[in-house]
PDB file of N, CA and C in Angstrom:
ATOM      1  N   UNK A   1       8.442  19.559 -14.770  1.00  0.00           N
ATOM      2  CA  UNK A   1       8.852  18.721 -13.651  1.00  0.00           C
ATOM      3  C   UNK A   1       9.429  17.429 -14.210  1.00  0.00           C
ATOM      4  N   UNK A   2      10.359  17.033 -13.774  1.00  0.00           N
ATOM      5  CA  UNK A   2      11.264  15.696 -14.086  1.00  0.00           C
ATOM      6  C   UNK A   2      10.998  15.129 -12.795  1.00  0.00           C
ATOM      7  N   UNK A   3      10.713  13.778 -13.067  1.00  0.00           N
ATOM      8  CA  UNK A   3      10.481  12.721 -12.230  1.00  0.00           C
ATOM      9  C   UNK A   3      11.322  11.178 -11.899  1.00  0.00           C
ATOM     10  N   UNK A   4      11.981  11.059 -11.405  1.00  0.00           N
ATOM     11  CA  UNK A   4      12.777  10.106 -11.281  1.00  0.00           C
ATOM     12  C   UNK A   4      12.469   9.106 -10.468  1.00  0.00           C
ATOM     13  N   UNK A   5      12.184   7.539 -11.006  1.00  0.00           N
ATOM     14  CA  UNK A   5      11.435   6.529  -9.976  1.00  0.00           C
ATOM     15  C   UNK A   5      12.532   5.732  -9.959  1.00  0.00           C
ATOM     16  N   UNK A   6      13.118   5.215  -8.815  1.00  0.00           N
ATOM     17  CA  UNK A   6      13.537   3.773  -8.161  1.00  0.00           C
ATOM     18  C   UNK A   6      13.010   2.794  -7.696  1.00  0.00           C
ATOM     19  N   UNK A   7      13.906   1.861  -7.556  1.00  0.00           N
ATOM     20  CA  UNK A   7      13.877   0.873  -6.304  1.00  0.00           C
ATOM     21  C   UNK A   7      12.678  -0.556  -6.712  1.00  0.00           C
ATOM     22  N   UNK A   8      12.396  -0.720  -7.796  1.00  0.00           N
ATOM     23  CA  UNK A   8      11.805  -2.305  -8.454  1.00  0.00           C
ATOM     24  C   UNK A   8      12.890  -2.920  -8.522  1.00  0.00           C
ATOM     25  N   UNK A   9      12.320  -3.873  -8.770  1.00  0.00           N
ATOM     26  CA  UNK A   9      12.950  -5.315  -8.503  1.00  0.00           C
ATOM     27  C   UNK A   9      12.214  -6.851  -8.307  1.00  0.00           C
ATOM     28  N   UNK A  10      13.407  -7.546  -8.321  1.00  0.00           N
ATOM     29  CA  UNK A  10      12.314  -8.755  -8.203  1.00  0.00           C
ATOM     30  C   UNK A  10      12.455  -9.472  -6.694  1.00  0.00           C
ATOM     31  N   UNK A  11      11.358  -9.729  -6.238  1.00  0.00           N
ATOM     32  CA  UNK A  11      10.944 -10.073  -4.781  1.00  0.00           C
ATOM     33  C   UNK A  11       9.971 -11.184  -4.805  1.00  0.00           C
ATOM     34  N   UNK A  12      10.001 -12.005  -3.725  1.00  0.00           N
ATOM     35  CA  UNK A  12       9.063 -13.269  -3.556  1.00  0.00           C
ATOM     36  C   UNK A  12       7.415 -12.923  -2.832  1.00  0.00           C
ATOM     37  N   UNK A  13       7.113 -13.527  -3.405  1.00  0.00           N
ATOM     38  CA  UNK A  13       5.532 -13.426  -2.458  1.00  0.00           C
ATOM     39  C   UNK A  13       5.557 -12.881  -0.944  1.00  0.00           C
ATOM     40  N   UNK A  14       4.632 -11.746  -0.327  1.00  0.00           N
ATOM     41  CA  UNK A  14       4.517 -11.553   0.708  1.00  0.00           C
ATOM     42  C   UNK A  14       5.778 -10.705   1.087  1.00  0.00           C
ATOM     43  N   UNK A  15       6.696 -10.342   0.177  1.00  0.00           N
ATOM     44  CA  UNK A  15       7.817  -9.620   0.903  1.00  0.00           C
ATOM     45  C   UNK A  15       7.739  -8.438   0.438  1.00  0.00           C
ATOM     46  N   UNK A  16       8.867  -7.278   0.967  1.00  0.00           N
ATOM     47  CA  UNK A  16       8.783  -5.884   0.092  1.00  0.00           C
ATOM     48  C   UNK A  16       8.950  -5.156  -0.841  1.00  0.00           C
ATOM     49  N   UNK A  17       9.000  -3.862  -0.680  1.00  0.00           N
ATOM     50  CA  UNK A  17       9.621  -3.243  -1.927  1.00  0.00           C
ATOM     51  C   UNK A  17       9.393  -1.818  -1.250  1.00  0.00           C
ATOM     52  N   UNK A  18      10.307  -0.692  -1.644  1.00  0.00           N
ATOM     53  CA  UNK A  18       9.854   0.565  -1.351  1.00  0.00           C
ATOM     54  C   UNK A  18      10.470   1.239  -2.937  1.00  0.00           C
ATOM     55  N   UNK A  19       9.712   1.980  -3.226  1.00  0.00           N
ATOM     56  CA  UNK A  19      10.197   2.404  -4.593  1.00  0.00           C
ATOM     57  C   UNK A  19      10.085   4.114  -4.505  1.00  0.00           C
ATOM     58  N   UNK A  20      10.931   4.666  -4.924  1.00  0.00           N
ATOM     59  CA  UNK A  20      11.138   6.286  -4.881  1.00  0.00           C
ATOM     60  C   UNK A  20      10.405   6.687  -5.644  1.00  0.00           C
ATOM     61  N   UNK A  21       9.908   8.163  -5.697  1.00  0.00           N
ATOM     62  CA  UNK A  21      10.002   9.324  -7.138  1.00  0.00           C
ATOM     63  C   UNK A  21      10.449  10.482  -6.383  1.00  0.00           C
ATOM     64  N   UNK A  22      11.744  10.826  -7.066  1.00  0.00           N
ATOM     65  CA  UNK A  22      11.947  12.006  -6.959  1.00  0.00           C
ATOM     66  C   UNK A  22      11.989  12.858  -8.003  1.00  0.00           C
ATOM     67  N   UNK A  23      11.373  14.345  -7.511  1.00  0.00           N
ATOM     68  CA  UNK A  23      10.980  15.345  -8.421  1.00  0.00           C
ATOM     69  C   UNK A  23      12.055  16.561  -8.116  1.00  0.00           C
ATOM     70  N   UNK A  24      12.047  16.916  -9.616  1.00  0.00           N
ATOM     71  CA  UNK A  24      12.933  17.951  -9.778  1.00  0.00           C
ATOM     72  C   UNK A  24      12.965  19.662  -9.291  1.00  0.00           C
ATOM     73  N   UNK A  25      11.555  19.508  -8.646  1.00  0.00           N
ATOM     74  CA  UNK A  25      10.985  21.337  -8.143  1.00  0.00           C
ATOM     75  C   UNK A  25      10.316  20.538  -6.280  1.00  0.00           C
ATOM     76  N   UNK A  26      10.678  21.326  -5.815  1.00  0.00           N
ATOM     77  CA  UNK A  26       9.705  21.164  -4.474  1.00  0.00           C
ATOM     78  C   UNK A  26       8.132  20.514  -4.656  1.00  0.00           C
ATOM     79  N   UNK A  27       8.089  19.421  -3.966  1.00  0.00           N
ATOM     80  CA  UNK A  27       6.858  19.085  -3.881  1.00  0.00           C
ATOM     81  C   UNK A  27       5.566  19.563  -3.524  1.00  0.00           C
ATOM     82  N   UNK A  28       5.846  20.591  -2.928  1.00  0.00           N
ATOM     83  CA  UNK A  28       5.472  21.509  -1.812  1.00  0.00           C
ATOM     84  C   UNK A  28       4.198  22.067  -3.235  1.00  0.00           C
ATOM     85  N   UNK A  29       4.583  22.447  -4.484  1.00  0.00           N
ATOM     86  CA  UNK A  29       4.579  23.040  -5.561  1.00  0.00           C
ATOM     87  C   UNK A  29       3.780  22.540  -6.505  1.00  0.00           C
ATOM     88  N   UNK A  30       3.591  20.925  -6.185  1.00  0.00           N
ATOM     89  CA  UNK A  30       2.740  20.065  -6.971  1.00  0.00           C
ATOM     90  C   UNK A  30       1.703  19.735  -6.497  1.00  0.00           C
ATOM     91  N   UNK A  31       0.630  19.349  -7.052  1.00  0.00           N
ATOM     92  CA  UNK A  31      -0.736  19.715  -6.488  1.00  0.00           C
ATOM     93  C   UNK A  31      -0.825  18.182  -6.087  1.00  0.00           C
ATOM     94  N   UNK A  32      -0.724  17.372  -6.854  1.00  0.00           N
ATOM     95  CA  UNK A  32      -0.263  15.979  -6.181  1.00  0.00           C
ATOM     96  C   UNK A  32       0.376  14.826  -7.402  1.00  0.00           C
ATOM     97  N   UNK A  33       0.734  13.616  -6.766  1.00  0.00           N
ATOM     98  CA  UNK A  33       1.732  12.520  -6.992  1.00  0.00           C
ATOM     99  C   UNK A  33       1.270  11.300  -6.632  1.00  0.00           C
ATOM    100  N   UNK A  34       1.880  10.581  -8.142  1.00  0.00           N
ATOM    101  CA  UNK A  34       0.989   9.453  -7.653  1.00  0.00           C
ATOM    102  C   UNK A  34       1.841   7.970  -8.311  1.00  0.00           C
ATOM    103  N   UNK A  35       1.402   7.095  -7.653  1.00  0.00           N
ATOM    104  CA  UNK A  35       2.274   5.982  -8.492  1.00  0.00           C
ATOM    105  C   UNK A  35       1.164   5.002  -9.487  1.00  0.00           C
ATOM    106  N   UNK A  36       1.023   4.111 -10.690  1.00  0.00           N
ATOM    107  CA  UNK A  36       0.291   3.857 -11.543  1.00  0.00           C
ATOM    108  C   UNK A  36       1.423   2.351 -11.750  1.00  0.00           C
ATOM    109  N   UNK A  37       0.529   1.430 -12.403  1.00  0.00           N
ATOM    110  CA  UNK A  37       1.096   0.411 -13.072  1.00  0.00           C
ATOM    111  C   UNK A  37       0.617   0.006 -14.060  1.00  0.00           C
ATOM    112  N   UNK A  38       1.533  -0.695 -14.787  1.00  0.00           N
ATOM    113  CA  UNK A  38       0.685  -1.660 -16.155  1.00  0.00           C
ATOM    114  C   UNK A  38       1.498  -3.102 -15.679  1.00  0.00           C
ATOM    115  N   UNK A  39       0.845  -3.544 -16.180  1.00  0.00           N
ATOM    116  CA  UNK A  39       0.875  -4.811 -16.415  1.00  0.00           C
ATOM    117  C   UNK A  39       1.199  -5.870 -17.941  1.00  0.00           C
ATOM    118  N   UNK A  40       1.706  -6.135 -17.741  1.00  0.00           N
ATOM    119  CA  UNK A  40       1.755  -6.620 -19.531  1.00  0.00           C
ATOM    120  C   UNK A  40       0.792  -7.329 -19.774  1.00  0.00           C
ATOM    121  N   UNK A  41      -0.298  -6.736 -20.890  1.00  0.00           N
ATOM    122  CA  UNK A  41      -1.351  -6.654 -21.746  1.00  0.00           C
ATOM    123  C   UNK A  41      -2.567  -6.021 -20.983  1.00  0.00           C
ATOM    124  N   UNK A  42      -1.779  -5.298 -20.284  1.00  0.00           N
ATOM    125  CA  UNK A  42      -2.770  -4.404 -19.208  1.00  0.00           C
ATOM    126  C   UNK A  42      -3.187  -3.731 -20.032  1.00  0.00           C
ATOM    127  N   UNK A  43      -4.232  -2.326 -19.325  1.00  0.00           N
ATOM    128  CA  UNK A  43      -3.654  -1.184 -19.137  1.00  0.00           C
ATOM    129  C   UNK A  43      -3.311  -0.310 -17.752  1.00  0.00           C
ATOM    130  N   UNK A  44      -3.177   0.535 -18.363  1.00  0.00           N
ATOM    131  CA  UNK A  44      -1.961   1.670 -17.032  1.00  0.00           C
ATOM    132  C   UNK A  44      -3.488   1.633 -15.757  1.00  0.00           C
ATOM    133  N   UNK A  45      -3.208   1.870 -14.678  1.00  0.00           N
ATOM    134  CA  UNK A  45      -3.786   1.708 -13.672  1.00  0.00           C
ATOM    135  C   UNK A  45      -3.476   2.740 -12.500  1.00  0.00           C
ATOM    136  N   UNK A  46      -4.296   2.787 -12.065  1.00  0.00           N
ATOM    137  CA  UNK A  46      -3.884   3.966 -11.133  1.00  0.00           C
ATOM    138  C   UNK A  46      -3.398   3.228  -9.393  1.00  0.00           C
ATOM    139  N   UNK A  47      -2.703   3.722  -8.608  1.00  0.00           N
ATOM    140  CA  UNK A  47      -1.824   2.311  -7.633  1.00  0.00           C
ATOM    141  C   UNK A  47      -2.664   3.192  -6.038  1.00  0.00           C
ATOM    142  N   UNK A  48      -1.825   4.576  -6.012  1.00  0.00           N
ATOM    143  CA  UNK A  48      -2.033   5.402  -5.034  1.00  0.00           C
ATOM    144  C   UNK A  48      -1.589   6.738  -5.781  1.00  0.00           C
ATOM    145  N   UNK A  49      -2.607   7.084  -4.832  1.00  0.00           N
ATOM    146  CA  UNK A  49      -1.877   9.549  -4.895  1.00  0.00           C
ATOM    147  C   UNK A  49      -1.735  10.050  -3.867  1.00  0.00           C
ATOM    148  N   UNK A  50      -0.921  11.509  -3.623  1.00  0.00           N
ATOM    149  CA  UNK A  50      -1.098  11.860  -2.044  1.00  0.00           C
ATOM    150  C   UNK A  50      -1.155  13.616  -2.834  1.00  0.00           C
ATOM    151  N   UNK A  51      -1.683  13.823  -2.218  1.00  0.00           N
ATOM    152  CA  UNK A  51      -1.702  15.470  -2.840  1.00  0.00           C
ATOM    153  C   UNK A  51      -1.022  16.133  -1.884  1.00  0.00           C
ATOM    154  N   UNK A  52      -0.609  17.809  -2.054  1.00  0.00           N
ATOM    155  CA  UNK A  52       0.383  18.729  -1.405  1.00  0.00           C
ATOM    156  C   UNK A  52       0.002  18.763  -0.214  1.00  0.00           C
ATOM    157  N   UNK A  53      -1.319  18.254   0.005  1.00  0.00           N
ATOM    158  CA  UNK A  53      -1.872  18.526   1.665  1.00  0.00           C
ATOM    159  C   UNK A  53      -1.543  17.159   2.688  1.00  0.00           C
ATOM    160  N   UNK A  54      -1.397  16.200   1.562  1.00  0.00           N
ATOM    161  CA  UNK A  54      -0.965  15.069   2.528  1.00  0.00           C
ATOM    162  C   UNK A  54      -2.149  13.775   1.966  1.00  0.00           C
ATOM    163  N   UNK A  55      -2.821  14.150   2.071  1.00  0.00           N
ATOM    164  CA  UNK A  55      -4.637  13.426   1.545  1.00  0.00           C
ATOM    165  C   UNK A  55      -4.204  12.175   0.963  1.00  0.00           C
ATOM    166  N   UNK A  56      -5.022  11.228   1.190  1.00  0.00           N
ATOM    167  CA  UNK A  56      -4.204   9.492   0.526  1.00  0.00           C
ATOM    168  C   UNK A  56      -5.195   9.353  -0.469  1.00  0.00           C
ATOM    169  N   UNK A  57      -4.837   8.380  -1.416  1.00  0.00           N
ATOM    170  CA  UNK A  57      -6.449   7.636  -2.020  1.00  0.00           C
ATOM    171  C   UNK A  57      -5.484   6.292  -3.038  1.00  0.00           C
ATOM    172  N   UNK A  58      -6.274   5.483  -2.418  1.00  0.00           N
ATOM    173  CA  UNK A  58      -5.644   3.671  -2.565  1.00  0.00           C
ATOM    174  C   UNK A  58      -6.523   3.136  -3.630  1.00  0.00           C
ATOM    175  N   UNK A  59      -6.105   2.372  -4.562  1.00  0.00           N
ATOM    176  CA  UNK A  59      -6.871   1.464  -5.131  1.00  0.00           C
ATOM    177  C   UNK A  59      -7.560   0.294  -4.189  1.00  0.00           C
ATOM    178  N   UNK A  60      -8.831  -0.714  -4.279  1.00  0.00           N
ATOM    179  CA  UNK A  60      -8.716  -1.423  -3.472  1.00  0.00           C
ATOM    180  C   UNK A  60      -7.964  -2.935  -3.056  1.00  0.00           C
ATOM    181  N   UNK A  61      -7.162  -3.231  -4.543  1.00  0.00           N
ATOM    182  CA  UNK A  61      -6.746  -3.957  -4.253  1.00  0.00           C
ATOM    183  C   UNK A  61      -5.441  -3.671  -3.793  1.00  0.00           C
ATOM    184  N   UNK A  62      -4.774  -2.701  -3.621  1.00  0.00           N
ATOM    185  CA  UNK A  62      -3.435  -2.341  -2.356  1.00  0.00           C
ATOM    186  C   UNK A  62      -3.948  -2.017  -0.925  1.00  0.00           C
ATOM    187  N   UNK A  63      -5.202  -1.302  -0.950  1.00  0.00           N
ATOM    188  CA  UNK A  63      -5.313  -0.895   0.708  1.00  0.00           C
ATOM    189  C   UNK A  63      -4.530  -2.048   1.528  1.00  0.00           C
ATOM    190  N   UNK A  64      -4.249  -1.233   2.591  1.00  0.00           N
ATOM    191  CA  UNK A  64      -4.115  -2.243   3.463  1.00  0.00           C
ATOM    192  C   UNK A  64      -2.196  -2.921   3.290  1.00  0.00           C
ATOM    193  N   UNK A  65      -1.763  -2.452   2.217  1.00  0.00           N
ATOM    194  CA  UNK A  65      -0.807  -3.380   1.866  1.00  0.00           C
ATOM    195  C   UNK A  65       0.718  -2.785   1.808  1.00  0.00           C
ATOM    196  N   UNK A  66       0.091  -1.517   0.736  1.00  0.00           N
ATOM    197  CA  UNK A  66       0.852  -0.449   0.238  1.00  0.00           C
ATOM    198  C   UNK A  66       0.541   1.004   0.705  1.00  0.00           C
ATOM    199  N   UNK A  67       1.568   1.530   0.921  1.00  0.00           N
ATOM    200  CA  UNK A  67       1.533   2.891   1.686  1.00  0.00           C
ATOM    201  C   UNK A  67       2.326   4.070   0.923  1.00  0.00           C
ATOM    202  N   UNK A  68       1.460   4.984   0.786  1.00  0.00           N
ATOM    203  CA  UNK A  68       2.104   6.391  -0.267  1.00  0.00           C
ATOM    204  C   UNK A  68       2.689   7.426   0.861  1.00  0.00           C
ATOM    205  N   UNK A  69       3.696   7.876   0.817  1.00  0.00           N
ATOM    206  CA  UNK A  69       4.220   8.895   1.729  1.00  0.00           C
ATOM    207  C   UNK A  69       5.041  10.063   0.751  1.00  0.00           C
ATOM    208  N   UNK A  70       5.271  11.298   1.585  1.00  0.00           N
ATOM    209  CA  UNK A  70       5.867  12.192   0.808  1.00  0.00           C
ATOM    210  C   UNK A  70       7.056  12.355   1.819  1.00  0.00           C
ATOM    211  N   UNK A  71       8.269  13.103   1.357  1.00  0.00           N
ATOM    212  CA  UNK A  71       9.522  13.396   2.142  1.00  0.00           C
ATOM    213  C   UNK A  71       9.712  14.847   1.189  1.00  0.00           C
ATOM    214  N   UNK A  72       9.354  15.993   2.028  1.00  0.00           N
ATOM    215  CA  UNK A  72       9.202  17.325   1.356  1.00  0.00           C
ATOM    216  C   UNK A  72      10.784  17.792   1.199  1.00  0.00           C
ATOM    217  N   UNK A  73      11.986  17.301   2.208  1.00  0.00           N
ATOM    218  CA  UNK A  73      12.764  17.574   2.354  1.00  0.00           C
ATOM    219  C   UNK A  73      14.042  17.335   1.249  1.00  0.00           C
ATOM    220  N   UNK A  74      13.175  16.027   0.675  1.00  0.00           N
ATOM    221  CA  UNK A  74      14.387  15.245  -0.202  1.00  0.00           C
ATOM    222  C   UNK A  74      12.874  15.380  -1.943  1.00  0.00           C
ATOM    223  N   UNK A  75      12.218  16.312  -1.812  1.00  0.00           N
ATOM    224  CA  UNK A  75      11.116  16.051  -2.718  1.00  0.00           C
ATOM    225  C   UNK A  75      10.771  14.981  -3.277  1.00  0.00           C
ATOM    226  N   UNK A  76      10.584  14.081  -2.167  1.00  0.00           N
ATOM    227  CA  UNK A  76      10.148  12.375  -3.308  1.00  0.00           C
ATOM    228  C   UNK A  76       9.083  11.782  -2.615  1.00  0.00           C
ATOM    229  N   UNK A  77       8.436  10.934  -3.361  1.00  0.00           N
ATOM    230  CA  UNK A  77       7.664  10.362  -2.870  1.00  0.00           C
ATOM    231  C   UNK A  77       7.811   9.118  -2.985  1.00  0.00           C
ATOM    232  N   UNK A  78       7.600   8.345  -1.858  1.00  0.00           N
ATOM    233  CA  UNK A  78       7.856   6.821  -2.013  1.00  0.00           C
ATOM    234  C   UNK A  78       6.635   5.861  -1.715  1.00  0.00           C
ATOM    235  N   UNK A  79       6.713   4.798  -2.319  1.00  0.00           N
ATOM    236  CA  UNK A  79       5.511   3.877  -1.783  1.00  0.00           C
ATOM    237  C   UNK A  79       6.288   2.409  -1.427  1.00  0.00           C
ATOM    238  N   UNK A  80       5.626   2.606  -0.361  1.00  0.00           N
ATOM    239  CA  UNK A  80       6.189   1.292   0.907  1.00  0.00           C
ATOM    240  C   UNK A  80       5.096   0.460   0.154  1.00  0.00           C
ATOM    241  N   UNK A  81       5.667  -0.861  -0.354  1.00  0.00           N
ATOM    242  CA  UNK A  81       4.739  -2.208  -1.078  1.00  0.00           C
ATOM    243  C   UNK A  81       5.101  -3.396   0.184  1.00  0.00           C
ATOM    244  N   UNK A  82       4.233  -3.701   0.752  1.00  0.00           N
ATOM    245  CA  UNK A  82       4.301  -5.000   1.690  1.00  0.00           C
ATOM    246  C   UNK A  82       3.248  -6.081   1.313  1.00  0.00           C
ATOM    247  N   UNK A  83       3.762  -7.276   1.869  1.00  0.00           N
ATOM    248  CA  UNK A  83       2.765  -8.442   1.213  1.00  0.00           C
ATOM    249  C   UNK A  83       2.649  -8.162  -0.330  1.00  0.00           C
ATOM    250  N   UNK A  84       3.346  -8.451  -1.204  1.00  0.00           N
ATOM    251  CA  UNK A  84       3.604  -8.169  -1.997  1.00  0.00           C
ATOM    252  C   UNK A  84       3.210  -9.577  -2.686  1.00  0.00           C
ATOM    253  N   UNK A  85       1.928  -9.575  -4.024  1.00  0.00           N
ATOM    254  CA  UNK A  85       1.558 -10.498  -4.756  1.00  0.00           C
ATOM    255  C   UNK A  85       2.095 -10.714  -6.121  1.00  0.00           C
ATOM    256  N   UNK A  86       1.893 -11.840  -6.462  1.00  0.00           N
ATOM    257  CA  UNK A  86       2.277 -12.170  -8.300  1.00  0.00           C
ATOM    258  C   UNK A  86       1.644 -10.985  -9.138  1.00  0.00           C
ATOM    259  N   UNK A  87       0.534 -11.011  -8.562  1.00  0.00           N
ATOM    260  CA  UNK A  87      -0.342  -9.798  -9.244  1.00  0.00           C
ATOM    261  C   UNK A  87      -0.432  -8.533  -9.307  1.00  0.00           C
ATOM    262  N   UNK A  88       0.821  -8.287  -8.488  1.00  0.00           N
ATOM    263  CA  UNK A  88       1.176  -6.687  -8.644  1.00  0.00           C
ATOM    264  C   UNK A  88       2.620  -6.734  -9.450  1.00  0.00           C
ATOM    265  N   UNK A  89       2.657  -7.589  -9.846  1.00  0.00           N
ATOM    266  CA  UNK A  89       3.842  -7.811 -10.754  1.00  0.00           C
ATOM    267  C   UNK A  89       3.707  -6.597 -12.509  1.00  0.00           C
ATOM    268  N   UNK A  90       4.419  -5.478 -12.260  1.00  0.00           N
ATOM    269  CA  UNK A  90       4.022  -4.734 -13.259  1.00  0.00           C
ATOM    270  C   UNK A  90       5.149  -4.047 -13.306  1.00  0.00           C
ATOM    271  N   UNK A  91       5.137  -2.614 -14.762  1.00  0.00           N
ATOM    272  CA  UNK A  91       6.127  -1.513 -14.097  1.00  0.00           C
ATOM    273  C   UNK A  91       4.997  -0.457 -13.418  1.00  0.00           C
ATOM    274  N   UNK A  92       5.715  -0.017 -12.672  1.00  0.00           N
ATOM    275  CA  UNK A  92       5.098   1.284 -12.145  1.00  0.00           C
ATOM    276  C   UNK A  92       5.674   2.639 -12.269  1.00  0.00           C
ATOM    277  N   UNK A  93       4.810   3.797 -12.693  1.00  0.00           N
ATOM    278  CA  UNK A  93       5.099   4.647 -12.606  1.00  0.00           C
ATOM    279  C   UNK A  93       4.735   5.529 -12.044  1.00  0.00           C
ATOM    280  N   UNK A  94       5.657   6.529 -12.065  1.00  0.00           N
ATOM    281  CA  UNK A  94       5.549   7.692 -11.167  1.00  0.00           C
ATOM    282  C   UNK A  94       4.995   9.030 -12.066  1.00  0.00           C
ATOM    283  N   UNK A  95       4.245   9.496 -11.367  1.00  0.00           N
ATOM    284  CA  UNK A  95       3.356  10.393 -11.902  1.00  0.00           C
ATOM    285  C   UNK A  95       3.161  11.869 -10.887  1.00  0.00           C
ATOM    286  N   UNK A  96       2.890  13.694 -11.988  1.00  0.00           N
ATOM    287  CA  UNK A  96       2.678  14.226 -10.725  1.00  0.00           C
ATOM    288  C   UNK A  96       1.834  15.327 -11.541  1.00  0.00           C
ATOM    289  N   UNK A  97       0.819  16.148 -10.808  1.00  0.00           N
ATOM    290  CA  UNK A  97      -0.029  17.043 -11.123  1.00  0.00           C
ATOM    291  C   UNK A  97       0.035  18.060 -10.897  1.00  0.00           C
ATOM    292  N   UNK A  98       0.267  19.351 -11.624  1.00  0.00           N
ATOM    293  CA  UNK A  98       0.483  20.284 -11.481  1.00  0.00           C
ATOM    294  C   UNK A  98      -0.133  21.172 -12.177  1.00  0.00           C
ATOM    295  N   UNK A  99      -1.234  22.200 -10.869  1.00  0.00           N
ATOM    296  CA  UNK A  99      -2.435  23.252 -11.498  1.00  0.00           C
ATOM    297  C   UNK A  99      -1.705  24.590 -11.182  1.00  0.00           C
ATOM    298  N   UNK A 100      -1.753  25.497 -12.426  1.00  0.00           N
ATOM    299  CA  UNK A 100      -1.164  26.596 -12.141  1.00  0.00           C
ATOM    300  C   UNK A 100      -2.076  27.663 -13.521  1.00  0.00           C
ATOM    301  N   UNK A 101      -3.711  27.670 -12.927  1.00  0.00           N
ATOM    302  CA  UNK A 101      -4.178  28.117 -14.324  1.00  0.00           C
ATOM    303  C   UNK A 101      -4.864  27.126 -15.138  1.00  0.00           C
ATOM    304  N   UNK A 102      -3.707  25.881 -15.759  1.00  0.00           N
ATOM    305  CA  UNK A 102      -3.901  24.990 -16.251  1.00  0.00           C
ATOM    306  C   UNK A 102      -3.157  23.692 -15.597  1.00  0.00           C
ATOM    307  N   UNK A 103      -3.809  22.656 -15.938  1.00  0.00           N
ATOM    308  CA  UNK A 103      -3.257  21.374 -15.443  1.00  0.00           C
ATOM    309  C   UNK A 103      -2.556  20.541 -16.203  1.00  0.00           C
ATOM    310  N   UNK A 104      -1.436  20.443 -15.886  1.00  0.00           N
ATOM    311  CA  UNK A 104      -0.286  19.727 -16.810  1.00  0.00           C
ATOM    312  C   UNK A 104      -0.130  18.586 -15.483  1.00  0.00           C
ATOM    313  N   UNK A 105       0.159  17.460 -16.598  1.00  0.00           N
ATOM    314  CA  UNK A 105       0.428  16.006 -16.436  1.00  0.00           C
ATOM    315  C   UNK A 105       1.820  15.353 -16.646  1.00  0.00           C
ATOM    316  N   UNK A 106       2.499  15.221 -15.695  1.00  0.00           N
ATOM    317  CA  UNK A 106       3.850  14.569 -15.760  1.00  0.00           C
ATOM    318  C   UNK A 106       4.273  13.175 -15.591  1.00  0.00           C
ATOM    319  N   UNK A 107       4.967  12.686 -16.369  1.00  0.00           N
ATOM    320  CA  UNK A 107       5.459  11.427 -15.921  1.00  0.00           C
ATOM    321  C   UNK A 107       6.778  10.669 -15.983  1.00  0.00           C
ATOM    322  N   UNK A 108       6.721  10.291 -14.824  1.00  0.00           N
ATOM    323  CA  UNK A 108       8.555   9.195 -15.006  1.00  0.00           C
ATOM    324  C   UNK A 108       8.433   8.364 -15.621  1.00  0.00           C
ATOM    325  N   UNK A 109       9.649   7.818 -15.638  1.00  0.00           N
ATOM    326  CA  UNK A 109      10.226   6.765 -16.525  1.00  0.00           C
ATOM    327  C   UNK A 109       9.053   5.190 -15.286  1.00  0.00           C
ATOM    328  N   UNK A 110       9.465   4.390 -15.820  1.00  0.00           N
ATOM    329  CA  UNK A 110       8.494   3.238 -15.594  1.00  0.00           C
ATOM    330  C   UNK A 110       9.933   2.163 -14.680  1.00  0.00           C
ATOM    331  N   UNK A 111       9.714   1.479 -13.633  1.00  0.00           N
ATOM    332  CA  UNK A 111      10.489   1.012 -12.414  1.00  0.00           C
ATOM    333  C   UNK A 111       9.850  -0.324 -12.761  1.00  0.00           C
ATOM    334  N   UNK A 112      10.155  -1.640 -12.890  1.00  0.00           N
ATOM    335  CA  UNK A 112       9.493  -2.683 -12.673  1.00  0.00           C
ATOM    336  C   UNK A 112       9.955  -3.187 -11.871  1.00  0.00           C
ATOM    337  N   UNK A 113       8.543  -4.062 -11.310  1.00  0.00           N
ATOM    338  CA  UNK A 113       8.513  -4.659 -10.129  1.00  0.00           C
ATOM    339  C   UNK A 113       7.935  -6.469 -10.364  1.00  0.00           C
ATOM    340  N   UNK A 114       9.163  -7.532  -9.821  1.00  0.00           N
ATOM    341  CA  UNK A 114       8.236  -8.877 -10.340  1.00  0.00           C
ATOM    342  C   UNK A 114       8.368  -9.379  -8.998  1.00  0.00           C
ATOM    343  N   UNK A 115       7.340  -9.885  -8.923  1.00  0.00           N
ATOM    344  CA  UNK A 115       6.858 -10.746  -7.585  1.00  0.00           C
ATOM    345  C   UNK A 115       6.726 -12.157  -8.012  1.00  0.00           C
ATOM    346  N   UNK A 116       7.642 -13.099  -7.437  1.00  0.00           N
ATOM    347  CA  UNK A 116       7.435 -14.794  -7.625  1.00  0.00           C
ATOM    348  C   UNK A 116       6.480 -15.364  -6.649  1.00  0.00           C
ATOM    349  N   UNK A 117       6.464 -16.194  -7.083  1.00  0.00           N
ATOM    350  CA  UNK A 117       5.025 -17.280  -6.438  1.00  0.00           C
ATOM    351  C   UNK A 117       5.868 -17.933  -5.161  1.00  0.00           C
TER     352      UNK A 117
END
């Protein structure tokens, strides 16, 4: 699976961002997808996932903020970032899981995102 993430950038406090992944096979196909960040002198972090059934699961410091959705039609998954802090200032990546027997681990390229004060 090839994974392709968009749409970072740099944005002011409290405003948006919606950032893509699109995948190269039907989503339909992947067991689930997820977006992750680092931070510089982080490490990688887990953001949100949505699995093939739809199912959410948020870190707690996005609940509430950031929203994971799938579009089966265009196979991508996007995450709507609102209220958007200094502190989510990272790259993020796009990530996807796929059990077939065995579980293989995929990942996109890395999208950064900077949020000003």
């Amino acid at each position: 699976v090839q994974l392709q993430a968009c749409g970072g950038g740099l944005v002011r406090a409290r405003e948006s961002l919606r950032l893509a992944c699109a995948a190269s096979r039907s989503i339909f196909s992947i067991n689930a997808m997820g977006w992750y960040r680092q931070a510089p002198g982080k490490q990688r972090e887990l953001v949100a996932t949505i699995t093939s059934g739809g199912s959410t699961n948020y870190r707690d410091a996005v609940k509430g903020r950031f929203t994971i959705s799938s579009d089966y039609a265009k196979n991508t998954v996007y995450l709507q970032m609102n209220s958007l802090k200094p502190e989510d200032t990272a790259v993020y990546y796009c990530n996807a899981w796929v059990v077939t027997g065995i579980a293989t681990n995929y990942w996109g390229q890395g999208t950064l995102v900077t949020v000003s004060s």
